[in-house]
Protein backbone atom coordinates (compact mmCIF):
# COMPACT_ATOMS: atom_id res chain seq x y z
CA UNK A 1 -21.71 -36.74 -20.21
CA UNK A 2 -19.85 -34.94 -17.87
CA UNK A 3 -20.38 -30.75 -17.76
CA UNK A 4 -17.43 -28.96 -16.74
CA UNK A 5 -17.79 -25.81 -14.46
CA UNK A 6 -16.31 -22.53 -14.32
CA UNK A 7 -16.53 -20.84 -11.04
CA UNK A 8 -16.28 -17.47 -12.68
CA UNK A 9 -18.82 -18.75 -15.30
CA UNK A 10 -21.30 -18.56 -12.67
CA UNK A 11 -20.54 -15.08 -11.44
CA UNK A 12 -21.87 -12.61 -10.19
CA UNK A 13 -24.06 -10.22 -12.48
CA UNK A 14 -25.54 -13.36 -13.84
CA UNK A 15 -27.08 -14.70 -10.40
CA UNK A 16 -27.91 -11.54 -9.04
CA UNK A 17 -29.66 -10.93 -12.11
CA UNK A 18 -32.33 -14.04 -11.62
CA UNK A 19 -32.26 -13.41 -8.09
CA UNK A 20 -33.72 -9.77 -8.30
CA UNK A 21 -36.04 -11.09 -11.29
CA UNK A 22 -37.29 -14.02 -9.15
CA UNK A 23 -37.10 -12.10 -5.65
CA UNK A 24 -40.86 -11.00 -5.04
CA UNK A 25 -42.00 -14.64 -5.89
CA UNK A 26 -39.74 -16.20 -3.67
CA UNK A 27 -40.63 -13.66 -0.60
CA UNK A 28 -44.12 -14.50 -1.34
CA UNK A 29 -43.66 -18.13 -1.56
CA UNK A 30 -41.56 -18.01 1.70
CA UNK A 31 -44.50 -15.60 3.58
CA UNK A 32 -46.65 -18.59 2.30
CA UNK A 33 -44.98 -21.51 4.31
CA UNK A 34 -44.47 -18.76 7.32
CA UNK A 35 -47.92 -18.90 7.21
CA UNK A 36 -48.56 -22.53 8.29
CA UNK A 37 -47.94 -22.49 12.48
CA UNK A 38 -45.74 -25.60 12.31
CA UNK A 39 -45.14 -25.98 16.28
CA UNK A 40 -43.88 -29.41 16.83
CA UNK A 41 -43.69 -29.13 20.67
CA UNK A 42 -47.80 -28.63 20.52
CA UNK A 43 -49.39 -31.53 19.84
CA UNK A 44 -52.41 -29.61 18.30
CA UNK A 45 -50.05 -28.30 15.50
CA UNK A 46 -49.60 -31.79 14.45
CA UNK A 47 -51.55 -31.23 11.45
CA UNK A 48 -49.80 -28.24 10.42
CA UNK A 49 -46.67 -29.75 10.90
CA UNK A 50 -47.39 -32.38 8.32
CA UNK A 51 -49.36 -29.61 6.26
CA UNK A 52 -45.66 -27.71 6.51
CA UNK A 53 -44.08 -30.94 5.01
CA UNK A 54 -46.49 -31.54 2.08
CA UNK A 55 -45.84 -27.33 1.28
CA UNK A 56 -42.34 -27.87 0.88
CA UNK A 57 -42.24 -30.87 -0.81
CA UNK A 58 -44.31 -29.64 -3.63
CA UNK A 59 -42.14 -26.48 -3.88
CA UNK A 60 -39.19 -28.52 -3.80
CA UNK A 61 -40.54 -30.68 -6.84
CA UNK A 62 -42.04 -27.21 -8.13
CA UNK A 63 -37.77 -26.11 -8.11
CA UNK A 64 -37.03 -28.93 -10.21
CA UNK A 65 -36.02 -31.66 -7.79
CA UNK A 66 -36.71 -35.45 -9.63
CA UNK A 67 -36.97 -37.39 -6.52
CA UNK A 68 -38.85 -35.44 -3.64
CA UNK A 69 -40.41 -37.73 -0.77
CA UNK A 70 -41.87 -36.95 2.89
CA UNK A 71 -40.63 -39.48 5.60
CA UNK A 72 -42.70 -40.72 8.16
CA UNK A 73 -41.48 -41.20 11.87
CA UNK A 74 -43.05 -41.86 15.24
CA UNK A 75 -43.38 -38.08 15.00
CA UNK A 76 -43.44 -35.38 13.08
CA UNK A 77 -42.53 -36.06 9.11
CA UNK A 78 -39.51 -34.87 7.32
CA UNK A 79 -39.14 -34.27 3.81
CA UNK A 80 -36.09 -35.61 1.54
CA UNK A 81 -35.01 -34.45 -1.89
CA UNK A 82 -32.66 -35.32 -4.14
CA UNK A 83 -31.05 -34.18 -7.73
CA UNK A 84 -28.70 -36.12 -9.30
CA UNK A 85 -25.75 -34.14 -11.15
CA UNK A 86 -25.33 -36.23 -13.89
CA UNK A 87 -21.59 -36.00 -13.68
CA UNK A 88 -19.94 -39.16 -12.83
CA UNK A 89 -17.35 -37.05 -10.82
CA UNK A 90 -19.59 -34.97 -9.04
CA UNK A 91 -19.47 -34.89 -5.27
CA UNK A 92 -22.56 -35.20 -3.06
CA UNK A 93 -24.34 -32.71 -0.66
CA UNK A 94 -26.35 -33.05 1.56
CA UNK A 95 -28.40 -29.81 3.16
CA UNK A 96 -29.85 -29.89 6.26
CA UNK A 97 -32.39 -28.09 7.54
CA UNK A 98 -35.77 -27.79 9.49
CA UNK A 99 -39.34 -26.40 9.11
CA UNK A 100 -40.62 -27.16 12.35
CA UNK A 101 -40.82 -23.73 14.55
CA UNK A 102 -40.97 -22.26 18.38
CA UNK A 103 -44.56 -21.98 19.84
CA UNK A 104 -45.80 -18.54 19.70
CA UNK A 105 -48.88 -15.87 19.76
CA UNK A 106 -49.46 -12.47 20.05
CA UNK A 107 -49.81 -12.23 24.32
CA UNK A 108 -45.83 -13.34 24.38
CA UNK A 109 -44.90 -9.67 23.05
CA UNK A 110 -45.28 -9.99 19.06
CA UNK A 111 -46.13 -6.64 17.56
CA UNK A 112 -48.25 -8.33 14.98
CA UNK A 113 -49.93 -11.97 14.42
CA UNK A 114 -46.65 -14.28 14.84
CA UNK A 115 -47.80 -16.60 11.84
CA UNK A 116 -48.86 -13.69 9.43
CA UNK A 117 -45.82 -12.42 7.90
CA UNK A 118 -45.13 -8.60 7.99
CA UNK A 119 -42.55 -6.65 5.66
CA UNK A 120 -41.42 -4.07 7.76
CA UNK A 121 -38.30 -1.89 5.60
CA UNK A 122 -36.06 -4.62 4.83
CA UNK A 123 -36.79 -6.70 7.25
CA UNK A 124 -39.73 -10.05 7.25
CA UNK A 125 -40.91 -10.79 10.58
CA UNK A 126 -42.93 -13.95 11.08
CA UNK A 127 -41.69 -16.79 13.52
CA UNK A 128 -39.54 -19.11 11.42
CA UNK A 129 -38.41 -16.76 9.11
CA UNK A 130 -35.06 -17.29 10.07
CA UNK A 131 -35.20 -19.88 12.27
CA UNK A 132 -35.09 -22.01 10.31
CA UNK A 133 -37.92 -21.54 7.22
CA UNK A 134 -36.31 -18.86 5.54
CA UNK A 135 -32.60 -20.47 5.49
CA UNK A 136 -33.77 -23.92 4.09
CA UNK A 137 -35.96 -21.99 1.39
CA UNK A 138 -32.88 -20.22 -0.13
CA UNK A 139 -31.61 -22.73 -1.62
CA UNK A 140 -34.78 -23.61 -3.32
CA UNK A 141 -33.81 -19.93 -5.41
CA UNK A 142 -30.37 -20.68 -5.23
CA UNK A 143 -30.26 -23.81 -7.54
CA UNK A 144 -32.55 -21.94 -9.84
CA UNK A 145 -30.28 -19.21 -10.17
CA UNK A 146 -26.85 -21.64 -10.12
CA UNK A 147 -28.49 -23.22 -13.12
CA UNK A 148 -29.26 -20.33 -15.04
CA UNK A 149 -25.90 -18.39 -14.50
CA UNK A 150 -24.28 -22.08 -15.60
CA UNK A 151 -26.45 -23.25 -18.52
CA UNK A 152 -26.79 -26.65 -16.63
CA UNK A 153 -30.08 -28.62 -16.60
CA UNK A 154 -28.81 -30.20 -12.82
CA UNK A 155 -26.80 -29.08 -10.47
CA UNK A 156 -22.95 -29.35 -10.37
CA UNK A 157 -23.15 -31.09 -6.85
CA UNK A 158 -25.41 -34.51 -6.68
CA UNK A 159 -27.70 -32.66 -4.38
CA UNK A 160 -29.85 -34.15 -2.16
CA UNK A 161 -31.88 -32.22 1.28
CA UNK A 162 -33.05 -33.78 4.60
CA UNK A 163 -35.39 -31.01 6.08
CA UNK A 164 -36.58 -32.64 9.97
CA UNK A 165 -39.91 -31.42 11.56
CA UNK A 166 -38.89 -32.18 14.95
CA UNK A 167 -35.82 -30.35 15.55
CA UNK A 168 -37.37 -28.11 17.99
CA UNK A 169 -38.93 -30.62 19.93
CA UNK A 170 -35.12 -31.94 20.48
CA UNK A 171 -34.71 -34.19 17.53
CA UNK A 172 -36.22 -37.34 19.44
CA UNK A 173 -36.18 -39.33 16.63
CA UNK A 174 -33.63 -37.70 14.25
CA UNK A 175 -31.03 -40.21 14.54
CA UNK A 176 -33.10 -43.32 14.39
CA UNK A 177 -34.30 -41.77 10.99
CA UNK A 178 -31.00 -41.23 9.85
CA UNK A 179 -29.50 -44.09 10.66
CA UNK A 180 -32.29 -46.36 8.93
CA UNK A 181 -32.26 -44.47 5.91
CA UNK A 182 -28.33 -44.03 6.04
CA UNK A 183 -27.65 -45.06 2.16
CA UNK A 184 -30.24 -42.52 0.82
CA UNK A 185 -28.95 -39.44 2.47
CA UNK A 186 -25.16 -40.59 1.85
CA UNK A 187 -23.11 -37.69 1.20
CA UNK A 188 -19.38 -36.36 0.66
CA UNK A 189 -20.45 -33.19 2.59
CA UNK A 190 -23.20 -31.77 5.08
CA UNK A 191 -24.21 -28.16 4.66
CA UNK A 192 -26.37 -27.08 7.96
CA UNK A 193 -28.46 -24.05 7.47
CA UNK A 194 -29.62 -23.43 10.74
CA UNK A 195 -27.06 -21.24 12.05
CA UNK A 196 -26.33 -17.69 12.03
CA UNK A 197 -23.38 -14.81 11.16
CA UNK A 198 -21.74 -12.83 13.51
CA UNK A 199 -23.00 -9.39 12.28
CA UNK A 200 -25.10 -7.49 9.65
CA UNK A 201 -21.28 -6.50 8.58
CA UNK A 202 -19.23 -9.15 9.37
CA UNK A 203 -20.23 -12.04 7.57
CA UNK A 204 -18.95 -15.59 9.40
CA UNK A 205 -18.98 -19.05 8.80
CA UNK A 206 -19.03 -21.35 11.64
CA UNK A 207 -16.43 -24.21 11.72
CA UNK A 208 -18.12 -26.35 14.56
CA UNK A 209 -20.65 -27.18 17.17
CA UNK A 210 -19.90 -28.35 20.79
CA UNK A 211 -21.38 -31.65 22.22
CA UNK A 212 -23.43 -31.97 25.15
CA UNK A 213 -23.79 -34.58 27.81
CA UNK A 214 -26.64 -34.09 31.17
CA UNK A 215 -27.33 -35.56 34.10
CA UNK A 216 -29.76 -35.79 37.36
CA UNK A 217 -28.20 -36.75 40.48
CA UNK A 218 -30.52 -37.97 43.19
CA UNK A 219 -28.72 -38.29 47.01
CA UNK A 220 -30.58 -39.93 49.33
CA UNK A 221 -29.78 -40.13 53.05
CA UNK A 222 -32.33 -40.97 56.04
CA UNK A 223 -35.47 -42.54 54.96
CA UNK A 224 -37.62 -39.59 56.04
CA UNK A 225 -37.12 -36.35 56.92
CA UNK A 226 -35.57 -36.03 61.07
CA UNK A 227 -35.19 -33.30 63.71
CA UNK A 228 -31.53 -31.39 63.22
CA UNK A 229 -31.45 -31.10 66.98
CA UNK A 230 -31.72 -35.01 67.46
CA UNK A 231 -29.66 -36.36 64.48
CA UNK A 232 -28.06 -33.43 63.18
CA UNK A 233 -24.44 -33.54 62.96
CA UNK A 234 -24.08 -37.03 64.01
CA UNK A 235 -25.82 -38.35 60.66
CA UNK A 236 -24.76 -37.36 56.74
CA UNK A 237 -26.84 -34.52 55.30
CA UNK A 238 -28.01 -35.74 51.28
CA UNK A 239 -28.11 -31.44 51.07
CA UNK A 240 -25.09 -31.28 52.37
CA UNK A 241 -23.57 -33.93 50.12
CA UNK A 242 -25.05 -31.82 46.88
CA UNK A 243 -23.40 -29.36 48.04
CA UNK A 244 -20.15 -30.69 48.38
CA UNK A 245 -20.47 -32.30 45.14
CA UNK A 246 -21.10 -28.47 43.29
CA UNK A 247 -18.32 -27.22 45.36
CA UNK A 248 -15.67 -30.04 44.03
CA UNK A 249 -16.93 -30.31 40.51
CA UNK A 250 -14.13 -26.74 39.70
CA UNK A 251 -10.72 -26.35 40.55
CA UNK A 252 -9.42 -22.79 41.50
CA UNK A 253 -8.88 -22.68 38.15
CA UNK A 254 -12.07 -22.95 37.05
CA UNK A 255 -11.41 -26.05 35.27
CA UNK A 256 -13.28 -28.94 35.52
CA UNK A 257 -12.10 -31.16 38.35
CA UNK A 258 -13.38 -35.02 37.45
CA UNK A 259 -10.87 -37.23 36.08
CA UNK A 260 -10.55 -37.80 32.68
CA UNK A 261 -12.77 -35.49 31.30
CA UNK A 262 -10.85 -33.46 29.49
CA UNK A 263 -9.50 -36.60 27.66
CA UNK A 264 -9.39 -35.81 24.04
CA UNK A 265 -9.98 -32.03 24.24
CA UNK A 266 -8.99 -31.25 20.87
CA UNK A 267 -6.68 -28.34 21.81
CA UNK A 268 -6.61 -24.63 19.49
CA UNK A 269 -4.05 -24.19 17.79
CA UNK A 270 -2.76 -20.81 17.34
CA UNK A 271 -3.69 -19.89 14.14
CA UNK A 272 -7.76 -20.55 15.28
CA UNK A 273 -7.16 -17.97 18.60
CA UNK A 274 -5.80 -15.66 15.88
CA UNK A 275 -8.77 -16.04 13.68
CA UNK A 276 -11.32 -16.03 17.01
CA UNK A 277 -9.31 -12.69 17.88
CA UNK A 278 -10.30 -11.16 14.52
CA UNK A 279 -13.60 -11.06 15.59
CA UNK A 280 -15.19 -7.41 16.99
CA UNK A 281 -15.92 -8.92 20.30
CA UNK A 282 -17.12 -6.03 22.29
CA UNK A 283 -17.21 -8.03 26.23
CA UNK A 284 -19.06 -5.64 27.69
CA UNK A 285 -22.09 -5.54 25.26
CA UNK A 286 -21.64 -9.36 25.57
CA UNK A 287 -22.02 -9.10 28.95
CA UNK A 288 -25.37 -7.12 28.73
CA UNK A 289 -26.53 -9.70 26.59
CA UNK A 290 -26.16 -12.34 28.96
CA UNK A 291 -27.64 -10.69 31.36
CA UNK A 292 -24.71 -10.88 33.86
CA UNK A 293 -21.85 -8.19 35.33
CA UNK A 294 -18.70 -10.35 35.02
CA UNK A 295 -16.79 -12.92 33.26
CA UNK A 296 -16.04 -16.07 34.58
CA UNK A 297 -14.60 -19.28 33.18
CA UNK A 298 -11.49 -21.53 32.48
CA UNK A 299 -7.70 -19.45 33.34
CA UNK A 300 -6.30 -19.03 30.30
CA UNK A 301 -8.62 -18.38 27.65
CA UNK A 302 -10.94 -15.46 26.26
CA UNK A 303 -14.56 -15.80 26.43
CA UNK A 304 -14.96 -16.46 22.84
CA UNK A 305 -12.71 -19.41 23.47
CA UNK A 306 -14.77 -20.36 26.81
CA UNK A 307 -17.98 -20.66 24.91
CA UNK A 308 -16.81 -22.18 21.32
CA UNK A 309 -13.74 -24.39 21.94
CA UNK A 310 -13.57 -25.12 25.35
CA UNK A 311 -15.49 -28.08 27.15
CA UNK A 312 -17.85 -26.89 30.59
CA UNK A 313 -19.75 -28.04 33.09
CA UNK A 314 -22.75 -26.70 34.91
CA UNK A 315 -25.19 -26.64 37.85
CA UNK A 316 -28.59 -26.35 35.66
CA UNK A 317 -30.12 -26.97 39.33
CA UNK A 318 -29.94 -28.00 43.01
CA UNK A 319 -32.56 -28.42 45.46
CA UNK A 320 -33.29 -30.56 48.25
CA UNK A 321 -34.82 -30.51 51.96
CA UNK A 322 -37.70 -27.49 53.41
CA UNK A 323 -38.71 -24.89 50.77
CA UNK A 324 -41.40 -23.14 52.58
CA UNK A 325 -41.26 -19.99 54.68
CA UNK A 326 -39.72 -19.75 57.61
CA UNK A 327 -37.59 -22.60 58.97
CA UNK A 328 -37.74 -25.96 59.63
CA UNK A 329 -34.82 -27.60 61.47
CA UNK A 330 -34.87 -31.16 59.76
CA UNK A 331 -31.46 -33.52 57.89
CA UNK A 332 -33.62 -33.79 54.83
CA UNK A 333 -33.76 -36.83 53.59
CA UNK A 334 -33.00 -36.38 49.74
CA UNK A 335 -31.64 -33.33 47.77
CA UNK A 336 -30.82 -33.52 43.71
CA UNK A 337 -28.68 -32.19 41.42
CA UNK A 338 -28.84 -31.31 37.27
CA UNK A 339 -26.05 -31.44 35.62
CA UNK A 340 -24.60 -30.57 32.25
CA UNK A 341 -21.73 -31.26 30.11
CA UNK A 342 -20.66 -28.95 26.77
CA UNK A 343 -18.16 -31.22 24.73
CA UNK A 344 -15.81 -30.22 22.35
CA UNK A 345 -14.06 -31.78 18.95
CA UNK A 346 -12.09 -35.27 20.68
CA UNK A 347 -14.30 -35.65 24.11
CA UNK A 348 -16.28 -38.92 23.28
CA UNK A 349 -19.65 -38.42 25.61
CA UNK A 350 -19.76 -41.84 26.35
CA UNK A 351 -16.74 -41.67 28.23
CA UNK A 352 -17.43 -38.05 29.85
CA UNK A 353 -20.81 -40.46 31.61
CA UNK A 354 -18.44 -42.93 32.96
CA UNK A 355 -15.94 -40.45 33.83
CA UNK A 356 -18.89 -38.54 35.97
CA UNK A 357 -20.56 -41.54 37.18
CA UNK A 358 -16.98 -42.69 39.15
CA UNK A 359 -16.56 -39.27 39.88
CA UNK A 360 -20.00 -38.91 42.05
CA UNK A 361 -19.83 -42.17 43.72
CA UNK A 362 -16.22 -41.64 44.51
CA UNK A 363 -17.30 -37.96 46.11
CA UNK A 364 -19.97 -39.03 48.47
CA UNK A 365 -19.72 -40.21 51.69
CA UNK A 366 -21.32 -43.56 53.62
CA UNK A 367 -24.77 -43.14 54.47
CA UNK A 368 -25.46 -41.16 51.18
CA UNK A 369 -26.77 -43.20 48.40
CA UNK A 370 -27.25 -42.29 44.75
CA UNK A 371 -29.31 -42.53 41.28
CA UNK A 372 -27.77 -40.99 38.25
CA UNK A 373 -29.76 -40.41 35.14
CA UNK A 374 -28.07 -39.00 31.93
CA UNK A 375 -30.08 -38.22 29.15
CA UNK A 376 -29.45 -38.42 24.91
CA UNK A 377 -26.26 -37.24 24.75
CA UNK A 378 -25.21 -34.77 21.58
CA UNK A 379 -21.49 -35.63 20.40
CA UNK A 380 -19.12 -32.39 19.01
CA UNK A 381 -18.50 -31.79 15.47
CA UNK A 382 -15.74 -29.45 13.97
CA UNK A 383 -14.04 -29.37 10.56
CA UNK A 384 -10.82 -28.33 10.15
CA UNK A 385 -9.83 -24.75 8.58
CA UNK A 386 -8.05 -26.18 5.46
CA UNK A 387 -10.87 -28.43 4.45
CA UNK A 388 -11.52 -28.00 0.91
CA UNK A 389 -15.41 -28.25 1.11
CA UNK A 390 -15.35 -25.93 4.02
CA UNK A 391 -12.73 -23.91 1.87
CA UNK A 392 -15.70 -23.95 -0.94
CA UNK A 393 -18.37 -22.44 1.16
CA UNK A 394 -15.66 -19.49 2.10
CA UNK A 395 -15.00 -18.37 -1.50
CA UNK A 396 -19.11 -18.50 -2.39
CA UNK A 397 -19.74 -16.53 0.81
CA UNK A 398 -16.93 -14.10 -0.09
CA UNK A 399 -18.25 -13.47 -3.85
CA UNK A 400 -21.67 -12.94 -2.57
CA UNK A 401 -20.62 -10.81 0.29
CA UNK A 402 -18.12 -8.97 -1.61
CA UNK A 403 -15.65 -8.93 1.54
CA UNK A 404 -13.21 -11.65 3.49
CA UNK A 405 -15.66 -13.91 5.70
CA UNK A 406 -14.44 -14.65 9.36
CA UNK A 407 -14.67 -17.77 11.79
CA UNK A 408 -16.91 -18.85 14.66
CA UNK A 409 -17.93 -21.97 16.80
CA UNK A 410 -21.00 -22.21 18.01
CA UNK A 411 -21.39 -22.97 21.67
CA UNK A 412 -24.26 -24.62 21.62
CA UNK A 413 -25.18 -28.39 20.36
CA UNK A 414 -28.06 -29.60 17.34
CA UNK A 415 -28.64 -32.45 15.34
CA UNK A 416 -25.35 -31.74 13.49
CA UNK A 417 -23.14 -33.90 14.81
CA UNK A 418 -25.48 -36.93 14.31
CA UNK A 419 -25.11 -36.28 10.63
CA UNK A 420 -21.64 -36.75 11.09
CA UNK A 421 -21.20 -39.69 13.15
CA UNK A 422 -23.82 -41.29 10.71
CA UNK A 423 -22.53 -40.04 7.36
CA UNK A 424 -18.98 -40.06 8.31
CA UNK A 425 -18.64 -36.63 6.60
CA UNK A 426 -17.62 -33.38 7.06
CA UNK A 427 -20.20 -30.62 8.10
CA UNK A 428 -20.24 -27.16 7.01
CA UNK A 429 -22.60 -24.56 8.67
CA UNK A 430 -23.77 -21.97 6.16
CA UNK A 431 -26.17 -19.32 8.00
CA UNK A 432 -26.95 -15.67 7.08
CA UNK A 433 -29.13 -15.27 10.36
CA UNK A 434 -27.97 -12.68 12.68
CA UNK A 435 -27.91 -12.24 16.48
CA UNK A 436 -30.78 -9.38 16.47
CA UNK A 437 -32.85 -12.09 14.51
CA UNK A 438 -34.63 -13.00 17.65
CA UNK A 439 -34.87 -17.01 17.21
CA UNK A 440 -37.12 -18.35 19.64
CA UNK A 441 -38.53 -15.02 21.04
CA UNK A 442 -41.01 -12.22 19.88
CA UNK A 443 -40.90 -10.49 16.74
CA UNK A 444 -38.34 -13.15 15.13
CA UNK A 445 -37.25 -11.76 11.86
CA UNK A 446 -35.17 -12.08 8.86
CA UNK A 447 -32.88 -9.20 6.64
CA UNK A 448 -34.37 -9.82 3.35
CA UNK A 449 -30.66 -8.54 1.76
CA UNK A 450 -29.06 -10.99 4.26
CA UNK A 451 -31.63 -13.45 3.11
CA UNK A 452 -30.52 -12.88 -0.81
CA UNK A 453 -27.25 -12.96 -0.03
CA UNK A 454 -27.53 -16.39 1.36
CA UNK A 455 -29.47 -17.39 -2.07
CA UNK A 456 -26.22 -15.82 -3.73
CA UNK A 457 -24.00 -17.85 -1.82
CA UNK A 458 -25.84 -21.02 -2.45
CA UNK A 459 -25.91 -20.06 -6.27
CA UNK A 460 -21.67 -20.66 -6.04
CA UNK A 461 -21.48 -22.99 -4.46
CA UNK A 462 -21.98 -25.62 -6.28
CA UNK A 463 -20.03 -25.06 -9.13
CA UNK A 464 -17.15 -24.17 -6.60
CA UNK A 465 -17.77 -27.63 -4.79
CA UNK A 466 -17.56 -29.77 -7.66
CA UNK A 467 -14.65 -28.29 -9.22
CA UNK A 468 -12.23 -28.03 -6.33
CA UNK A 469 -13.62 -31.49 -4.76
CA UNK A 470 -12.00 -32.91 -7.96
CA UNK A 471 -8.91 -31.34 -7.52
CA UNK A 472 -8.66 -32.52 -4.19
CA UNK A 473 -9.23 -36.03 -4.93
């Protein structure tokens, strides 16, 4: 039988009533799982990886989930769940998440035992706690509380969660996993909660992730190493060659100069530089933040732009001939180059490689020969502003915040865009991580409010989902 739902049904006095009754379990529960060093990048953690996996599947079946399984791979496992709605018309979500974590121990600058959770004021420190452990166990409250502000016995949304343990080992074997299990993870929507909000006051929601593409050049020239004084200038120089290459790889523009790689580019429009605009960028805090005293990029476009919507490449490296002290007059015989590629909503990656491959061979001259090697490339993913799912995820964020929620990008590239090649679906990024969160480093930490708030927004959503999904089909 189908169960109608009332967005303002499920409002707010009702949640945040079960979420303050239920909030010292959950933080317990969570400091439990924060507890268990799940490093996938160590293989001596591989037993508390899996041991991470087992945890959270038996909370997840603890939460109510029916159907609640942990997937092998030729790695680390990942756990699926899945609760039906009930409602023939009910759309399908999937969440996705990850509770594998960044090495880490006290010598690398933690104030206290990285895998022993400390409550410090409002904030939980413990690595994982918001990257990514915490945001993948809100939602474990937040269907608790979505079904006791609705009277439901399942969710309005068929619900179903794909939590990876490898994600920060690179995902080696994500999209094999997802691919072969395709038909079980099918869904109308992605939600990705491994992301982040602007600020502490300015609540965000991201609408997309670039792509990335990489590359190591190797030049080669003479077969050994010979004396400059002999050969030099009357033979090509493999050093000389990178160089050339890094020099011609930017116009004056600072746009990149091989062909066709900007076929695609999914331009902004103006309304989303209006929106990016909105933002309190402050440059020159940005700028201490990254560690660097100036702004460079693409003519025409703000930084915010450069890093979010805007395609780049860079030198990650370039080496080649004597290192040592002192000199050494020599025509090296090999030099290298690394190479990467940020993609954006349109580029296809596969053509960016071809479009760099033709570009290098065209650039270097006789007597220098060449091995390119790209790596696993990451494709974009972006979904437009008037999406209705994304459109959902505004209006639960907005109720729980209690103020307008603003847009970002992300500049960076995950696992996301493989859900939506795959699943052919839209992704929506719904984070309540901020900036001084510290992922990856010492003293990584969580706002417990921010934290609530997240199991707040989650406790909408659903009931927001399914109702205007049917209005828009």
């Amino acid at each position: 039988m189908s169960q109608s739902v009332d967005s303002d049904v499920s409002g707010g006095s009702a949640v945040r009533t079960f979420i303050q009754t239920h909030r010292a379990a959950f933080l317990d529960d969570l400091a439990e799982w924060l507890r268990i060093p799940s490093v996938s990048a160590q293989p001596d953690h591989a037993d508390d990886v899996r041991r991470s996996a087992d945890w959270l599947a038996a909370r997840l079946k603890e939460t109510g989930f029916p159907t609640v399984e942990v997937w092998e791979t030729p790695g680390a496992p990942a756990v699926f769940a899945e609760w039906p709605s009930g409602d023939p018309q009910a759309p399908t979500v999937l969440v996705y998440g990850h509770h594998d974590v960044q090495p880490a121990a006290r010598e690398d600058g933690w104030h206290t035992e990285p895998f022993e959770p400390v409550v410090r004021g409002n904030r939980l420190y413990a690595r994982g706690a918001a990257d990514d452990k915490g945001q993948v166990f809100f939602h474990t409250l937040g269907v608790r509380a979505h079904l006791a502000a609705t009277g439901r016995s399942t969710p309005a949304v068929n619900l179903k969660l794909l939590i990876e343990g490898e994600e920060e080992s690179g995902s080696p074997h994500f999209r094999a996993l997802i691919e072969e299990c395709g038909e079980r993870i099918a869904a109308d929507a992605v939600i990705v909660s491994d992301t982040g909000m602007w600020a502490e006051d300015t609540p965000t929601v991201c609408t997309g992730m670039r792509g990335l593409a990489d590359c190591e050049i190797e030049l080669r020239g003479p077969d050994q190493d010979i004396h400059s004084g002999s050969f030099g200038g009357a033979v090509p120089n493999p050093a000389t060659a990178a160089a050339r290459l890094v020099a011609a790889l930017h116009d004056e523009h600072a746009r990149v100069a091989v062909p066709g790689f900007y076929e695609g580019v999914s331009e902004l429009t103006d309304r989303e530089r209006e929106l990016f605009a909105e933002l309190p960028f402050d440059e020159e805090s940005w700028l201490r933040t990254a560690k660097s005293h100036a702004t460079h990029g693409e003519a025409g476009h703000t930084t915010l732009e450069r890093i979010w919507a805007r395609p780049t490449a860079e030198v990650n490296g370039i080496g080649g001939g004597y290192q040592g002290p002192g000199g050494k007059t020599i025509v090296p015989s090999s030099a290298f180059l690394k190479l990467s590629f940020r993609l954006v909503a349109g580029q296809d990656p596969d053509r960016v490689e071809e479009a760099v491959r033709t570009w290098v061979a065209d650039q270097l001259p006789n007597g220098i020969s060449h091995t390119i090697t790209f790596g696993a490339a990451t494709r974009p993913c972006l979904t437009p502003l008037d999406h209705p799912a994304l459109q959902s995820v505004v209006r639960a964020m907005g109720k729980a915040f209690e103020q307008p929620i603003l847009f970002t990008r992300e500049g960076g590239s995950g696992p996301a865009a493989d859900l939506q090649d795959v699943l052919d679906a839209p992704v929506l990024f719904l984070g309540i991580s901020v900036p001084s969160d510290g992922w990856h480093a010492p003293n990584e930490k969580v706002e417990i409010d921010l934290l609530l708030k997240g199991v707040e927004t989650t406790a909408y959503l659903w009931g927001d989902l399914a109702e205007h999904w049917r209005d828009a089909h």
